[in-house]
Protein backbone atom coordinates (compact mmCIF):
# COMPACT_ATOMS: atom_id res chain seq x y z
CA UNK A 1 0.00 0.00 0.00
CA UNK A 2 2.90 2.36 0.99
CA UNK A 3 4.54 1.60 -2.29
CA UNK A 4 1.08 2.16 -4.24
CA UNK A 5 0.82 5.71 -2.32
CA UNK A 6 4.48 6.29 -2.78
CA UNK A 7 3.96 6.10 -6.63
CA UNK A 8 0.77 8.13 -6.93
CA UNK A 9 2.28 10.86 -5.30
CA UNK A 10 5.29 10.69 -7.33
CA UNK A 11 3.35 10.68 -10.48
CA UNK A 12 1.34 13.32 -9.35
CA UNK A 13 4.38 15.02 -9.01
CA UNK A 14 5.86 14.75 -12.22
CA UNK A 15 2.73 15.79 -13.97
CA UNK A 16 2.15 18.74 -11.65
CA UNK A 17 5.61 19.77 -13.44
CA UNK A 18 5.24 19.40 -16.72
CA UNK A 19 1.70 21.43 -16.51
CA UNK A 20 3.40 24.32 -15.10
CA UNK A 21 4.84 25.96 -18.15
CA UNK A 22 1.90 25.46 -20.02
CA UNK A 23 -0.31 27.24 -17.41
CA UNK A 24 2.31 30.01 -17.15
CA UNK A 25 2.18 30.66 -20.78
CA UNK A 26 -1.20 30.83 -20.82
CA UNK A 27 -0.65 33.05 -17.99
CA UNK A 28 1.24 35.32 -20.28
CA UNK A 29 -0.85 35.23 -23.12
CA UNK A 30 -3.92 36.36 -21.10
CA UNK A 31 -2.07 39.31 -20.13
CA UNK A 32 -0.94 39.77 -23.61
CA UNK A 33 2.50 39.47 -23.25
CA UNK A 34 4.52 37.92 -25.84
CA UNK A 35 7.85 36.93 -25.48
CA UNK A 36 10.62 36.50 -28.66
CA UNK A 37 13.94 37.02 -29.66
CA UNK A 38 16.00 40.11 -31.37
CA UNK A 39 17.91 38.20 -33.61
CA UNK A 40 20.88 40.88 -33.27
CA UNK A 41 21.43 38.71 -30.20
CA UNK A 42 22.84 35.94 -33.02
CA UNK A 43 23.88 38.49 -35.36
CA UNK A 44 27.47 36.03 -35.42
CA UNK A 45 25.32 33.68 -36.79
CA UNK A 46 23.14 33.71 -39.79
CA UNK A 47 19.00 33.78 -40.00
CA UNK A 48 18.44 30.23 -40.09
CA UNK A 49 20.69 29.56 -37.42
CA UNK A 50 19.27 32.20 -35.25
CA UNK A 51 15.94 30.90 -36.14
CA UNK A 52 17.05 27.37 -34.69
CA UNK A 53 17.72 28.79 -31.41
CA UNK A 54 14.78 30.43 -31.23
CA UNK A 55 13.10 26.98 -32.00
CA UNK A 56 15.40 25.30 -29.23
CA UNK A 57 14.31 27.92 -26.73
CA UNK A 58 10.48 27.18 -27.19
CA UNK A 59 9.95 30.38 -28.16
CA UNK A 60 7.95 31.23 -31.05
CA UNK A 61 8.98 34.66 -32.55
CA UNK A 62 11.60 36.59 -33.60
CA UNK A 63 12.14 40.16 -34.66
CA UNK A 64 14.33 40.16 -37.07
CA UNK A 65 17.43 42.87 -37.73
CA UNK A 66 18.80 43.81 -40.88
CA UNK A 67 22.09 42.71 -42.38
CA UNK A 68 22.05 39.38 -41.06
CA UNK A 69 23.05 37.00 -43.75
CA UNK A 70 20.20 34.69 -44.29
CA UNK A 71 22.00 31.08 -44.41
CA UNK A 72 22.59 28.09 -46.62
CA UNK A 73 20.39 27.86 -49.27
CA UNK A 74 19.03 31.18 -49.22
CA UNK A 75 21.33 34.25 -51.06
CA UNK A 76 21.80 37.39 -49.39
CA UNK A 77 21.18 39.21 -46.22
CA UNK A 78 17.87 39.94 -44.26
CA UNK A 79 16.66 43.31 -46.24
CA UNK A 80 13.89 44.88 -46.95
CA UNK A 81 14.46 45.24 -50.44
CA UNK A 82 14.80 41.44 -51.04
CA UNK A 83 12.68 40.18 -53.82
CA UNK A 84 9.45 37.86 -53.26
CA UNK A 85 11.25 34.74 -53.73
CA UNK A 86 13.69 34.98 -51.47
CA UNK A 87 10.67 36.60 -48.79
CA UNK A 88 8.83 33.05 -49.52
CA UNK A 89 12.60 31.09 -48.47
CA UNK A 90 12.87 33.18 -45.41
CA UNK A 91 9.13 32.60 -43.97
CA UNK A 92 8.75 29.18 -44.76
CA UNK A 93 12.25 28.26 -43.16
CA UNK A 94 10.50 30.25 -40.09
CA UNK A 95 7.21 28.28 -40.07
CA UNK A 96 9.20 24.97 -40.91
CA UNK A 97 10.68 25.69 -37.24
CA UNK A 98 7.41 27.25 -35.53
CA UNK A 99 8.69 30.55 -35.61
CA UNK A 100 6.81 33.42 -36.81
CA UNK A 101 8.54 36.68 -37.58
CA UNK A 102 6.65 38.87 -35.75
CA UNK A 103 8.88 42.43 -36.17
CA UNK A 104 11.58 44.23 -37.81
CA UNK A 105 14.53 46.80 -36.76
CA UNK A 106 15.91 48.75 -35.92
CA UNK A 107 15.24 50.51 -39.15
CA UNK A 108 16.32 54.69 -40.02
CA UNK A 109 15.25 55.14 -43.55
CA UNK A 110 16.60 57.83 -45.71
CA UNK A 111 13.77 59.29 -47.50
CA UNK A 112 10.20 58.78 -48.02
CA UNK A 113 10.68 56.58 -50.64
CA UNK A 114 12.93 53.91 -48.66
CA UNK A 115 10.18 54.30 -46.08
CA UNK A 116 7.15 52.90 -48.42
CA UNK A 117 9.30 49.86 -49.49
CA UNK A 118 9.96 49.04 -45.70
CA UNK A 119 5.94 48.65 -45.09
CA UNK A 120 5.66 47.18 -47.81
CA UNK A 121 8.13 44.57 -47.17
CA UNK A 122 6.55 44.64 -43.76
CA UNK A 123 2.75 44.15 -45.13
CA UNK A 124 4.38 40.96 -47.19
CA UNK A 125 5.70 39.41 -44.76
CA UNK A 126 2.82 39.71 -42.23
CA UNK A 127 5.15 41.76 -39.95
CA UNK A 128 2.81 43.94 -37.70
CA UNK A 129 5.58 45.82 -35.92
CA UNK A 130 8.55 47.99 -37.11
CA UNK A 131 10.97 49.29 -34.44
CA UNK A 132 12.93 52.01 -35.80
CA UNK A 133 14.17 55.51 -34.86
CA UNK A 134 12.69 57.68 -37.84
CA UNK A 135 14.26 61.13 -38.23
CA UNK A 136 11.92 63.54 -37.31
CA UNK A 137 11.21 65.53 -40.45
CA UNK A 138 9.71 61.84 -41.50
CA UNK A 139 7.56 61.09 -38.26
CA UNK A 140 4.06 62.39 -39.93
CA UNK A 141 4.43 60.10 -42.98
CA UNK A 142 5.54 57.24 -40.90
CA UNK A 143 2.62 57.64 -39.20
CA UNK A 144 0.97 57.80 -42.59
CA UNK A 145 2.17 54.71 -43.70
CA UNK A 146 1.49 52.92 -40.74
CA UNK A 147 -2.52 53.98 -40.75
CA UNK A 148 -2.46 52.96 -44.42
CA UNK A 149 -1.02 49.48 -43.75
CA UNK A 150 -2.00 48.82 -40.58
CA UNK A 151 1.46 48.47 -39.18
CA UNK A 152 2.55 49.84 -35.72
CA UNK A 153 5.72 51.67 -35.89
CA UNK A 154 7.78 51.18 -32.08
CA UNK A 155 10.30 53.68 -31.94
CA UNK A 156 13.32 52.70 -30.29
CA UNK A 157 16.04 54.66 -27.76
CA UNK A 158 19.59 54.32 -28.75
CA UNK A 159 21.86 56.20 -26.13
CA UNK A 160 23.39 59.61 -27.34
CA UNK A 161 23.22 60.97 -29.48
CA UNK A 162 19.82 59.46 -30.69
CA UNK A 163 17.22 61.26 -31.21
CA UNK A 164 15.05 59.56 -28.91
CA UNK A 165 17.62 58.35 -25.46
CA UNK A 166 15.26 60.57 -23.25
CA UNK A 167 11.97 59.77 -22.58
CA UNK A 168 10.81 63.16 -22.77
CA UNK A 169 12.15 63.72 -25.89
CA UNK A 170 10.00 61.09 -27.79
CA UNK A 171 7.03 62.01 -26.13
CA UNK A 172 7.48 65.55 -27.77
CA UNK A 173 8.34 64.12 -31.01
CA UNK A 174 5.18 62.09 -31.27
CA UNK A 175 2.66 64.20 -29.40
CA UNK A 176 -0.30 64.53 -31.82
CA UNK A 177 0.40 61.24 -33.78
CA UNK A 178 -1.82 58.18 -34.00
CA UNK A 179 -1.61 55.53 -32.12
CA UNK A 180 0.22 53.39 -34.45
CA UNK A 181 3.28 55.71 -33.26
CA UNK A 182 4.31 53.86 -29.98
CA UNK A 183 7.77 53.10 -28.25
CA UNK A 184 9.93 50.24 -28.37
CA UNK A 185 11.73 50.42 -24.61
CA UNK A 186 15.19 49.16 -24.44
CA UNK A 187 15.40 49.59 -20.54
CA UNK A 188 19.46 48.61 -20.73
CA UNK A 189 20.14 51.54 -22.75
CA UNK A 190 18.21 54.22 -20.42
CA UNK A 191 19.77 52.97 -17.35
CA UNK A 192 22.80 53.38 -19.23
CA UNK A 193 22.21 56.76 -19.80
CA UNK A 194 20.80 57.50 -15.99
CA UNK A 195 17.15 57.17 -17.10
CA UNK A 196 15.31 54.89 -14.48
CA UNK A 197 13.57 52.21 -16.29
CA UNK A 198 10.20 52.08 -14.16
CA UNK A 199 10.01 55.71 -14.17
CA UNK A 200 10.47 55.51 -18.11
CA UNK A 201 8.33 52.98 -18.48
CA UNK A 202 5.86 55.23 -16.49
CA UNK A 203 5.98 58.47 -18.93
CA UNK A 204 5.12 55.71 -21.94
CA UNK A 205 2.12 54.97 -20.38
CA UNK A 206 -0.17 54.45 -23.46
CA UNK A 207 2.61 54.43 -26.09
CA UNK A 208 4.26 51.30 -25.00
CA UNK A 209 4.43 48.54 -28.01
CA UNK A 210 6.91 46.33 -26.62
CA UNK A 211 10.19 46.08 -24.76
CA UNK A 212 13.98 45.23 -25.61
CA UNK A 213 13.98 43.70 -22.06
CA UNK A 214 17.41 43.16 -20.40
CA UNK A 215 19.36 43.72 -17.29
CA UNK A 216 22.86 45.12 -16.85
CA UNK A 217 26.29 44.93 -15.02
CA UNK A 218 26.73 47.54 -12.48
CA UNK A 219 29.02 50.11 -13.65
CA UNK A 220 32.51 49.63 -12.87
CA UNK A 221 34.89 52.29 -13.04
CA UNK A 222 37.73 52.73 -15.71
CA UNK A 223 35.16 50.57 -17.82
CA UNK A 224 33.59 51.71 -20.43
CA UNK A 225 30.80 49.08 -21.08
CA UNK A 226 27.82 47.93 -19.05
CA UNK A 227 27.36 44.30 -20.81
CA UNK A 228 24.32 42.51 -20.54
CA UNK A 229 24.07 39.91 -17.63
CA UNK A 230 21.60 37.09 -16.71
CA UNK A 231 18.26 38.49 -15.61
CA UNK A 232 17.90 39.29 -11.91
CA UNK A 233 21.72 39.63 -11.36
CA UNK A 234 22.22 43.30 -12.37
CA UNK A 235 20.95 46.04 -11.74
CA UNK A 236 18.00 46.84 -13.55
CA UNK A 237 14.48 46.58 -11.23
CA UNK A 238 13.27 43.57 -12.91
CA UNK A 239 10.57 42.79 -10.37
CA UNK A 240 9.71 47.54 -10.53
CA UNK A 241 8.88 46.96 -14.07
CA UNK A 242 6.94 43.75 -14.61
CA UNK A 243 4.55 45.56 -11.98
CA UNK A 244 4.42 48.84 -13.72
CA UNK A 245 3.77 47.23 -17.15
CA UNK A 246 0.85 44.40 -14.98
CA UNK A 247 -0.53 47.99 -13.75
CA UNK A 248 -0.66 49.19 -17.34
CA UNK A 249 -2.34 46.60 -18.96
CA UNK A 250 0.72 46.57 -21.16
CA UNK A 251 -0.01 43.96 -24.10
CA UNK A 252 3.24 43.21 -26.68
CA UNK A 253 6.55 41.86 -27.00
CA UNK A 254 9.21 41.02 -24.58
CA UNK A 255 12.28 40.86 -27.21
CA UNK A 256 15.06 39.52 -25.54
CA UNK A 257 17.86 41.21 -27.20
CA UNK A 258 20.77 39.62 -25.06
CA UNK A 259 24.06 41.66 -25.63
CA UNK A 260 26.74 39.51 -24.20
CA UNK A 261 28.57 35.92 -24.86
CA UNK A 262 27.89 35.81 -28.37
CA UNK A 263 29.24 32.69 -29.24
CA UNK A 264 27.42 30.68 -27.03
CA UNK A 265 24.28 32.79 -25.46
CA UNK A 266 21.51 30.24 -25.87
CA UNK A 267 22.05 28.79 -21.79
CA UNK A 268 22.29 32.40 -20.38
CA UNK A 269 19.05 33.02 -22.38
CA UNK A 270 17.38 29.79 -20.74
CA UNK A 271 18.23 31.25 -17.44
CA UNK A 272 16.61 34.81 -18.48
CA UNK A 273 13.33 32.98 -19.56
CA UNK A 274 13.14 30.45 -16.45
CA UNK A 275 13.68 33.86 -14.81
CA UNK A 276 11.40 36.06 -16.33
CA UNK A 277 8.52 32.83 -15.71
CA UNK A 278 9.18 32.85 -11.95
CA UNK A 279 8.87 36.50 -11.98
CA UNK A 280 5.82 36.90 -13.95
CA UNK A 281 4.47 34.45 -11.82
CA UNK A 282 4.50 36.39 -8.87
CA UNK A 283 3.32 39.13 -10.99
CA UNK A 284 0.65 38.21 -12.84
């Protein structure tokens, strides 16, 4: 009898286990968040290979960079100005791994012209997000284009000298835009430049399409660089934000855009989603 009960528990064990990261995804997707990869983190790598890590992460989306070479079989780099064959190669190596492109950039086009062929690539490829940093003489038309095609247009914060490294400076540049005109927060590079994440996070209240979600190495002196690190040992406040976005209602991507160990990045990047799970957990 003591063995029987002995098993039963154990079993009961085991499958108590295996359901948890299927009810923490669902979790997830009933808050609307979605979490992917920028494939800048493989950018030593080529598409397809970047894609496969995706796949062997069990995640299911990528936003994709440009300039990455695209791999074996296919010619070229990822570009918006590829032709429709080579658009076909790229998503159906994506879908042949469950992977669904589901955004592009960073992206600064030149002129008006450049900027119609990037939705239009976009609208192909059933890309429904574009994270860029658009020069501001171009902001009205991007917003434009992204009414016409339906697109939503994240703009990103480089540090210095972007346009856009202050919160309070893209909030001027897109007051009176749609709402297709959103933000793209990448929370390493404002606490690089002294901007508190949370209280960023706070002014884009309403604007907020998704995140380039990271956390960073305390700054050391005589260093120049504040490398990416394995979520919840930095300094970032991982646990400040999640709230802030839950209080929100934030819905969009989390793209993990993990700037550090190149060569070998896919077990830190375990560790950040295991991480982020427990987190959101609480969270949620």
């Amino acid at each position: 009898m003591r063995k029987m009960i002995y098993k039963c528990v154990l079993l009961l064990l085991v499958l108590t286990a295996a359901c948890k990261p299927s009810t923490q995804q669902g979790k997830l997707e009933k808050a609307g968040w979605e979490m992917g990869v920028q494939s800048y983190t493989f950018h030593k790598f080529t598409f397809k290979e970047a894609v496969d890590k995706v796949n062997q992460l069990g995640l299911g989306a990528i936003e994709v960079y440009f300039g990455q070479p695209l791999g074996e079989g296919m010619e070229g780099s990822m570009d918006f100005r590829m032709d429709k064959k080579t658009q076909h190669q790229v998503l159906e190596y994506a879908r042949s791994k469950e992977v669904k492109i589901v955004a592009c950039g960073v992206v600064i086009c030149k002129d008006e012209a450049e900027w119609k062929q990037l939705f239009e690539f976009a609208n192909q490829m059933g890309i429904k997000l574009i994270t860029s940093e658009p020069e501001y003489k171009h902001l009205k038309y991007v917003d434009e284009l992204a009414n016409q095609f339906g697109i939503d247009v994240a703009i990103h914060n480089h540090p210095k000298p972007s346009n856009y490294w202050n919160p309070d400076l893209f909030l001027e540049a897109v007051d009176g835009l749609s709402n297709r005109i959103g933000a793209c927060a990448d929370v390493g590079h404002w606490k690089r430049m002294g901007v508190d994440p949370v209280e960023g996070l706070k002014k884009y209240e309403g604007r907020l399409k998704a995140l380039h979600f990271k956390d960073i190495k305390e700054k050391v002196e005589g260093e120049a660089e504040q490398h990416d690190v394995i979520w919840g040992t930095g300094i970032l406040d991982m646990n400040g934000m999640l709230v802030e976005l839950k209080k929100q209602g934030f819905e969009g991507l989390f793209s993990i855009e993990y700037e550090h160990n190149w060569e070998n990045s896919v077990p830190d990047i375990q560790e950040n989603i295991s991480y982020f799970n427990e987190l959101a957990e609480q969270v949620l």
